[in-house]
PDB file of N, CA and C in Angstrom:
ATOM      1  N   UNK A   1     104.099  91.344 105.122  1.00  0.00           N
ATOM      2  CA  UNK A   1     104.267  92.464 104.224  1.00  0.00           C
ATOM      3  C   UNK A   1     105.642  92.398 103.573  1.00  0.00           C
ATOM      4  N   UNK A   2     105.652  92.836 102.240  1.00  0.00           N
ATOM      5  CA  UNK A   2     107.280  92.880 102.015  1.00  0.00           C
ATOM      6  C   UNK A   2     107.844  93.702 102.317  1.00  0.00           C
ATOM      7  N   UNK A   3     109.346  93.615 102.147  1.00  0.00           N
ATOM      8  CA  UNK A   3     110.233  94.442 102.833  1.00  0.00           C
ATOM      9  C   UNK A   3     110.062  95.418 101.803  1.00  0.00           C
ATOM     10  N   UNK A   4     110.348  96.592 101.971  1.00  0.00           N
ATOM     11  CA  UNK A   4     110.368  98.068 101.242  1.00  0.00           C
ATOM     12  C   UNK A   4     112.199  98.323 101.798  1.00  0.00           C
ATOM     13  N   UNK A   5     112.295  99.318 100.750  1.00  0.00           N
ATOM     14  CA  UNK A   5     113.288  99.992 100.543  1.00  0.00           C
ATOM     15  C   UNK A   5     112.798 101.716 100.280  1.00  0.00           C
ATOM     16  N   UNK A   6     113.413 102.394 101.418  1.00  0.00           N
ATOM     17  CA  UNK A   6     113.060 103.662 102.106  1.00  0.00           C
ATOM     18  C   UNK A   6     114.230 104.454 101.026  1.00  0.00           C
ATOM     19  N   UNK A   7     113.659 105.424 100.598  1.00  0.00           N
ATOM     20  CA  UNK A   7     114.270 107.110 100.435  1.00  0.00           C
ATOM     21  C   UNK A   7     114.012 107.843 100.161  1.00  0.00           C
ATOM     22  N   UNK A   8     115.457 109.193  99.962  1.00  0.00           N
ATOM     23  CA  UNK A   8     114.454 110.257 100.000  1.00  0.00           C
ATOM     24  C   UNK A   8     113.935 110.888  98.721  1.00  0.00           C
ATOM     25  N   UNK A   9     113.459 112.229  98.228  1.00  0.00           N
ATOM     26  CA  UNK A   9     113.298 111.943  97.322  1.00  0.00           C
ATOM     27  C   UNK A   9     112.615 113.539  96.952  1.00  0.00           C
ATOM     28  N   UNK A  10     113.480 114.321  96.536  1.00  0.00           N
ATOM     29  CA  UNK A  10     113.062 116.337  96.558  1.00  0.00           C
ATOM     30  C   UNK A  10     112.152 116.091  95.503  1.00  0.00           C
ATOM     31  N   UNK A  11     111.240 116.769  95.585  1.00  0.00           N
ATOM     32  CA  UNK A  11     110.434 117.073  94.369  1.00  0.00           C
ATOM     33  C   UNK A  11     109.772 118.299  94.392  1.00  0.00           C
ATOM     34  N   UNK A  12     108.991 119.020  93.252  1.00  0.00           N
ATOM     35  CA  UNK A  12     108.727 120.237  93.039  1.00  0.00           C
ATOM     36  C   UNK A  12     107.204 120.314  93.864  1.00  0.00           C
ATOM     37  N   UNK A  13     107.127 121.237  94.377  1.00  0.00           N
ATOM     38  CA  UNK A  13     105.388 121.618  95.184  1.00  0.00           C
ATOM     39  C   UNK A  13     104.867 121.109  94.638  1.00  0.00           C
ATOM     40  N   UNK A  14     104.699 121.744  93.568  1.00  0.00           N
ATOM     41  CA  UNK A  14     103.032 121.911  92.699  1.00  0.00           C
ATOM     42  C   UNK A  14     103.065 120.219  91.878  1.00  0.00           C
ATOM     43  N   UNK A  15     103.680 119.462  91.662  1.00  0.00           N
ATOM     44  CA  UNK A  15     104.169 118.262  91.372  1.00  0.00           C
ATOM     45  C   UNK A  15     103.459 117.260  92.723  1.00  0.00           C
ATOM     46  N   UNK A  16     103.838 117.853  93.497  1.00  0.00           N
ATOM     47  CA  UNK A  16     103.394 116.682  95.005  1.00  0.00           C
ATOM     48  C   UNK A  16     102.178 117.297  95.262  1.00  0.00           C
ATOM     49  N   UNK A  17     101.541 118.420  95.244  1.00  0.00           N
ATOM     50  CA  UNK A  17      99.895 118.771  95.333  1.00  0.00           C
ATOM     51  C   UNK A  17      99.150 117.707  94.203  1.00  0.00           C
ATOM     52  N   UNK A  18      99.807 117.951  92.790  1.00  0.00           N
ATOM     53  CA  UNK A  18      99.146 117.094  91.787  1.00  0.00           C
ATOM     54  C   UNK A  18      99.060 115.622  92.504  1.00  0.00           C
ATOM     55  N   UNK A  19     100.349 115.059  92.810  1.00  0.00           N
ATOM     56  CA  UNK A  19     100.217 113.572  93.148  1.00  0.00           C
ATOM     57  C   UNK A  19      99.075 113.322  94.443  1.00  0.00           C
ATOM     58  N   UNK A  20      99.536 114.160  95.020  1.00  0.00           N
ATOM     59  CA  UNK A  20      98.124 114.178  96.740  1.00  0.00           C
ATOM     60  C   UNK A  20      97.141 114.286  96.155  1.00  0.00           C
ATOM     61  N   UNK A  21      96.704 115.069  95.152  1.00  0.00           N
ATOM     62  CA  UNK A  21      94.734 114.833  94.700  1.00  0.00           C
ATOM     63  C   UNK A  21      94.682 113.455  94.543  1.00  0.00           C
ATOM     64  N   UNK A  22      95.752 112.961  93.362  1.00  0.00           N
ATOM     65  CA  UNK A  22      95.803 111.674  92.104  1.00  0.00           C
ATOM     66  C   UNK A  22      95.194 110.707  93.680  1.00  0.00           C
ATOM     67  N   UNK A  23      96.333 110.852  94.402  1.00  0.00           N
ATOM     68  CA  UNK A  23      96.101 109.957  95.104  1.00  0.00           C
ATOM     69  C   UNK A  23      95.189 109.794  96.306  1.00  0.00           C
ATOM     70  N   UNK A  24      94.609 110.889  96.282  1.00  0.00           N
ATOM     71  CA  UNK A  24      93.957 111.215  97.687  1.00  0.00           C
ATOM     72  C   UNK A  24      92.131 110.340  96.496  1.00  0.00           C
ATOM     73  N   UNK A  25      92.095 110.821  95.254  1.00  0.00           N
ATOM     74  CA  UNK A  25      91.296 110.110  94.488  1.00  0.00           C
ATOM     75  C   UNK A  25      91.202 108.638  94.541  1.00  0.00           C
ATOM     76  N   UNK A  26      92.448 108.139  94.402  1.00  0.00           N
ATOM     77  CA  UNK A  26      92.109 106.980  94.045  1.00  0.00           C
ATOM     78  C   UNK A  26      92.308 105.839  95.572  1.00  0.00           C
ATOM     79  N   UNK A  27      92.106 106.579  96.678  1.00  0.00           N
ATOM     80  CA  UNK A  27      92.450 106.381  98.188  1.00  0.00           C
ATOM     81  C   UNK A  27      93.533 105.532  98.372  1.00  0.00           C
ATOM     82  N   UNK A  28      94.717 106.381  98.218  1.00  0.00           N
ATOM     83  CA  UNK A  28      96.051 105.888  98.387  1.00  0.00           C
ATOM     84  C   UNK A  28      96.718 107.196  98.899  1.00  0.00           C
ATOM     85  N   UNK A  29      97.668 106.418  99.435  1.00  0.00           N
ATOM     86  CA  UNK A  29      98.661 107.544 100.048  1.00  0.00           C
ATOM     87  C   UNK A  29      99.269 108.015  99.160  1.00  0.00           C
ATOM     88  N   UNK A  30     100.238 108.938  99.230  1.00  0.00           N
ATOM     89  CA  UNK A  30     101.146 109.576  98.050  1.00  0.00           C
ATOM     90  C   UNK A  30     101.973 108.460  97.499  1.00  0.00           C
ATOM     91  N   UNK A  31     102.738 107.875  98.437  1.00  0.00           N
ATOM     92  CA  UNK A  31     103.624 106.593  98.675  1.00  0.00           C
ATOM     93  C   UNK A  31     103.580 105.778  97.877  1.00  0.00           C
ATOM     94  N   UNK A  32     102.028 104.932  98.196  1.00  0.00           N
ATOM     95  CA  UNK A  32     101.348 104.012  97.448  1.00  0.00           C
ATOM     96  C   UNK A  32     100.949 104.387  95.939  1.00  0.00           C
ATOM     97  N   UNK A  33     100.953 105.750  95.854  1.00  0.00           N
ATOM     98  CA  UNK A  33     100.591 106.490  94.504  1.00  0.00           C
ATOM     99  C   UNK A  33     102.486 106.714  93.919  1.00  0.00           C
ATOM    100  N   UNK A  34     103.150 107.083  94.124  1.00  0.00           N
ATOM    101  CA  UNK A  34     103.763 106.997  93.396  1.00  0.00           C
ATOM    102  C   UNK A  34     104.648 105.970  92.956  1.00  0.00           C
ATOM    103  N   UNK A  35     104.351 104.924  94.285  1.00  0.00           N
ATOM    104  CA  UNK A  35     104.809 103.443  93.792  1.00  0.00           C
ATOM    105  C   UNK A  35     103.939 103.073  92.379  1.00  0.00           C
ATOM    106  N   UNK A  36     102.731 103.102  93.228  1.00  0.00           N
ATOM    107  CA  UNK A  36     101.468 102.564  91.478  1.00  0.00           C
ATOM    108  C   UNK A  36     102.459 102.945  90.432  1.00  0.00           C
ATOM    109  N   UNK A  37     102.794 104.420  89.803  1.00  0.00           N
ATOM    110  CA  UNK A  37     102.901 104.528  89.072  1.00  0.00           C
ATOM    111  C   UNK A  37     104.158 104.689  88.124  1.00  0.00           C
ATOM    112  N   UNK A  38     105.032 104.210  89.490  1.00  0.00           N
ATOM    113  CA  UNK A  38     106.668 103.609  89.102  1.00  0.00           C
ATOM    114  C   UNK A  38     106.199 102.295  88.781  1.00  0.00           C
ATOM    115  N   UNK A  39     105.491 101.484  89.333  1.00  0.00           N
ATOM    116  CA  UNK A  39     105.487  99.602  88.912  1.00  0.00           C
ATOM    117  C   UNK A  39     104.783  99.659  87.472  1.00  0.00           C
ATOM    118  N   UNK A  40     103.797 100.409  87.041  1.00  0.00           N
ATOM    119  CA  UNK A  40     103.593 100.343  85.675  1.00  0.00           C
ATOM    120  C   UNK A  40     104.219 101.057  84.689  1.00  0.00           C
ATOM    121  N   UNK A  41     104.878 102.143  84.753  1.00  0.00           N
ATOM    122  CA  UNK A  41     105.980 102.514  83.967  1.00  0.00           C
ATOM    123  C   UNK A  41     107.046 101.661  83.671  1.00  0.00           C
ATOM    124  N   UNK A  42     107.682 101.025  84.912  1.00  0.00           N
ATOM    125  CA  UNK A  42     108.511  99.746  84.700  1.00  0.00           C
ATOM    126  C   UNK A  42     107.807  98.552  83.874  1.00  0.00           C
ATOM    127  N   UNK A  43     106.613  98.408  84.073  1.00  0.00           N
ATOM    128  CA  UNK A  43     105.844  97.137  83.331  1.00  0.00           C
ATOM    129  C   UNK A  43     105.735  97.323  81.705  1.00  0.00           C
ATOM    130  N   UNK A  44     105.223  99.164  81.700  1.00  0.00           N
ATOM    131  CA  UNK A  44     104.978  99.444  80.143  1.00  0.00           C
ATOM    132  C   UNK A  44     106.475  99.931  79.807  1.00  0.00           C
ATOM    133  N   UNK A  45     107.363  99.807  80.288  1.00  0.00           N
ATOM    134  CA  UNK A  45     109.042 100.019  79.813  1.00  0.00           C
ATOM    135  C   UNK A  45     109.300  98.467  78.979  1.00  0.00           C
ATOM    136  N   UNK A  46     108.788  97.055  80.280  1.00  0.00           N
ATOM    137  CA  UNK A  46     109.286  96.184  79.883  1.00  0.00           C
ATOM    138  C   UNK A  46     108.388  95.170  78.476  1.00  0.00           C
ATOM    139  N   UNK A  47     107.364  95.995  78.174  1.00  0.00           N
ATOM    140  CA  UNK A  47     106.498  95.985  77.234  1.00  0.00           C
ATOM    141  C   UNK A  47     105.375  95.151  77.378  1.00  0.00           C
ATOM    142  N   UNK A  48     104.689  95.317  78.917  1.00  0.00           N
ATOM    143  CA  UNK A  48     103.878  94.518  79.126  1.00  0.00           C
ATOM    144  C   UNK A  48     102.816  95.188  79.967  1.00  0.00           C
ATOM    145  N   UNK A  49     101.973  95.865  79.196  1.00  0.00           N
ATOM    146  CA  UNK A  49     101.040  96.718  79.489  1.00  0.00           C
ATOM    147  C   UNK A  49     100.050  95.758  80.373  1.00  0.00           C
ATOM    148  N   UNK A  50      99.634  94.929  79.481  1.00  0.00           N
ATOM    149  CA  UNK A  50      98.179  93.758  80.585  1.00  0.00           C
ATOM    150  C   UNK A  50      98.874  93.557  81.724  1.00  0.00           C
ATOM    151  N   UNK A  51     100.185  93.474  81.947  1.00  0.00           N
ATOM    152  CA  UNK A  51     100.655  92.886  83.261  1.00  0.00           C
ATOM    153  C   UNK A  51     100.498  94.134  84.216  1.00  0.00           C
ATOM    154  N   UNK A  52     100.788  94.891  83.661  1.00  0.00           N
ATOM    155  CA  UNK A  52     100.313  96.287  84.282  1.00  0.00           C
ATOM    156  C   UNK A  52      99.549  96.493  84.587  1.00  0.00           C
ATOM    157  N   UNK A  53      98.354  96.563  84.388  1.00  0.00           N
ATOM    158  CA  UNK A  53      97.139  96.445  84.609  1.00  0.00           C
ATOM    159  C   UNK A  53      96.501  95.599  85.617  1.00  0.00           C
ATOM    160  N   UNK A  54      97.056  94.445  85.231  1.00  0.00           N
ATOM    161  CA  UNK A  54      96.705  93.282  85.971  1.00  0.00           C
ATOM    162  C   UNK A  54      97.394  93.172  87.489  1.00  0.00           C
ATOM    163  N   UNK A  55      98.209  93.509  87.542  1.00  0.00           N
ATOM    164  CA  UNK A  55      99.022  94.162  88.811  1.00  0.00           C
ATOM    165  C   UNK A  55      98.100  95.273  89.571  1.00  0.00           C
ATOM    166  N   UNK A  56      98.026  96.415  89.162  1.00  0.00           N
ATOM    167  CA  UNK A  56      97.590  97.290  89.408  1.00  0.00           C
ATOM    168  C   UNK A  56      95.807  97.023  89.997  1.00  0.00           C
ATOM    169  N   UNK A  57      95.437  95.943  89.332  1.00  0.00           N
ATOM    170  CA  UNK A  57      93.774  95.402  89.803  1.00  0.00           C
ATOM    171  C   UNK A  57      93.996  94.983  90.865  1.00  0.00           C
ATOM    172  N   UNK A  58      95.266  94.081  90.605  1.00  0.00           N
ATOM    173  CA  UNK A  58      95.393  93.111  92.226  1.00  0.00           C
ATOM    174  C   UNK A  58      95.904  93.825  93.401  1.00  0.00           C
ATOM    175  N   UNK A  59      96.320  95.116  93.766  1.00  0.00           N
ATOM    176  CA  UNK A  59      96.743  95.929  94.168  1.00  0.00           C
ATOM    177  C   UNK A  59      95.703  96.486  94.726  1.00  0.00           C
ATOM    178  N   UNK A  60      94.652  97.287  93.803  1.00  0.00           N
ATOM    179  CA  UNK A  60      93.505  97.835  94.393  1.00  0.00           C
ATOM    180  C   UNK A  60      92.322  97.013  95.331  1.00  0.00           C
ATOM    181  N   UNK A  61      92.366  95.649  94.575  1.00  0.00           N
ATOM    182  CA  UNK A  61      91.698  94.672  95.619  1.00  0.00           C
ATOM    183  C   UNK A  61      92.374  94.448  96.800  1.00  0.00           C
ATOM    184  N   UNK A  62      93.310  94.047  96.847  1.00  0.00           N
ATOM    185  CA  UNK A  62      93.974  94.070  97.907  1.00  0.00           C
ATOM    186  C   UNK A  62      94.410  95.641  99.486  1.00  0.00           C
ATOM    187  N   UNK A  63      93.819  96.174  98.632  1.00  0.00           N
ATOM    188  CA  UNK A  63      93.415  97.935  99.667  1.00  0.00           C
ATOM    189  C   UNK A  63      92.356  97.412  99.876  1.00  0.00           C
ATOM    190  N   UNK A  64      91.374  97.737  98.896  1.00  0.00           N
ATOM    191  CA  UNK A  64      90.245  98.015  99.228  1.00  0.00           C
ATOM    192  C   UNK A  64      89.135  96.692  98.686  1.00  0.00           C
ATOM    193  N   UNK A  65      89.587  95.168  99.092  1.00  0.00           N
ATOM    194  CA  UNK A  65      88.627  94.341  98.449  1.00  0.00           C
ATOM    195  C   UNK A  65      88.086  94.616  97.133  1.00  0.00           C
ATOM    196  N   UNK A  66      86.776  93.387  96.851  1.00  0.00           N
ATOM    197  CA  UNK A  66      86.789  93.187  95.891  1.00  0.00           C
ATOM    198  C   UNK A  66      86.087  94.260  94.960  1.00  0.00           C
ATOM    199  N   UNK A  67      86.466  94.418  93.317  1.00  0.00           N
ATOM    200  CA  UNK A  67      85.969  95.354  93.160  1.00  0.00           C
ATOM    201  C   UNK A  67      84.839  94.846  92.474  1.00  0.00           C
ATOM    202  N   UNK A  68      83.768  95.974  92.556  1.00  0.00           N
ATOM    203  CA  UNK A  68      82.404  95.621  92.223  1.00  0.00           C
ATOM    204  C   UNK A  68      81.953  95.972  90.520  1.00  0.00           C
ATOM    205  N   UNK A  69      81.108  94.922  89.531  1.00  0.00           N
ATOM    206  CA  UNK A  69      81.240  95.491  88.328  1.00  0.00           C
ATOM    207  C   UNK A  69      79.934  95.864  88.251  1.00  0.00           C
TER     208      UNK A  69
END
């Protein structure tokens, strides 16, 4: 596994209820959910949306195998 880098991190209630559905939806932890959606903000910052994406596929396979079309 890679190494992670731990902290902390205040945020508003009703902000972390929203993220717990997002993520309780897409069966991820909050964690894993708000990583998701720091690594593609950084991806569509660095102007590379498909990589984003493409990250984000390999990510979900990697939870939860392969995905089915």
């Amino acid at each position: 596994m890679k190494e992670r880098k731990a902290f902390l991190m205040r945020i508003d209630p009703a902000l972390w209820a929203e993220l717990e559905a997002w993520a309780q939806d897409e069966l991820r932890s909050v964690n894993g959910q708000v990583e998701m959606i720091l690594k593609q903000a950084v991806m569509k910052r660095k102007g590379s949306a498909e990589k984003a994406s493409a990250l984000i596929a390999e990510e979900v396979e990697a939870e939860l195998g392969p995905v089915r079309e």
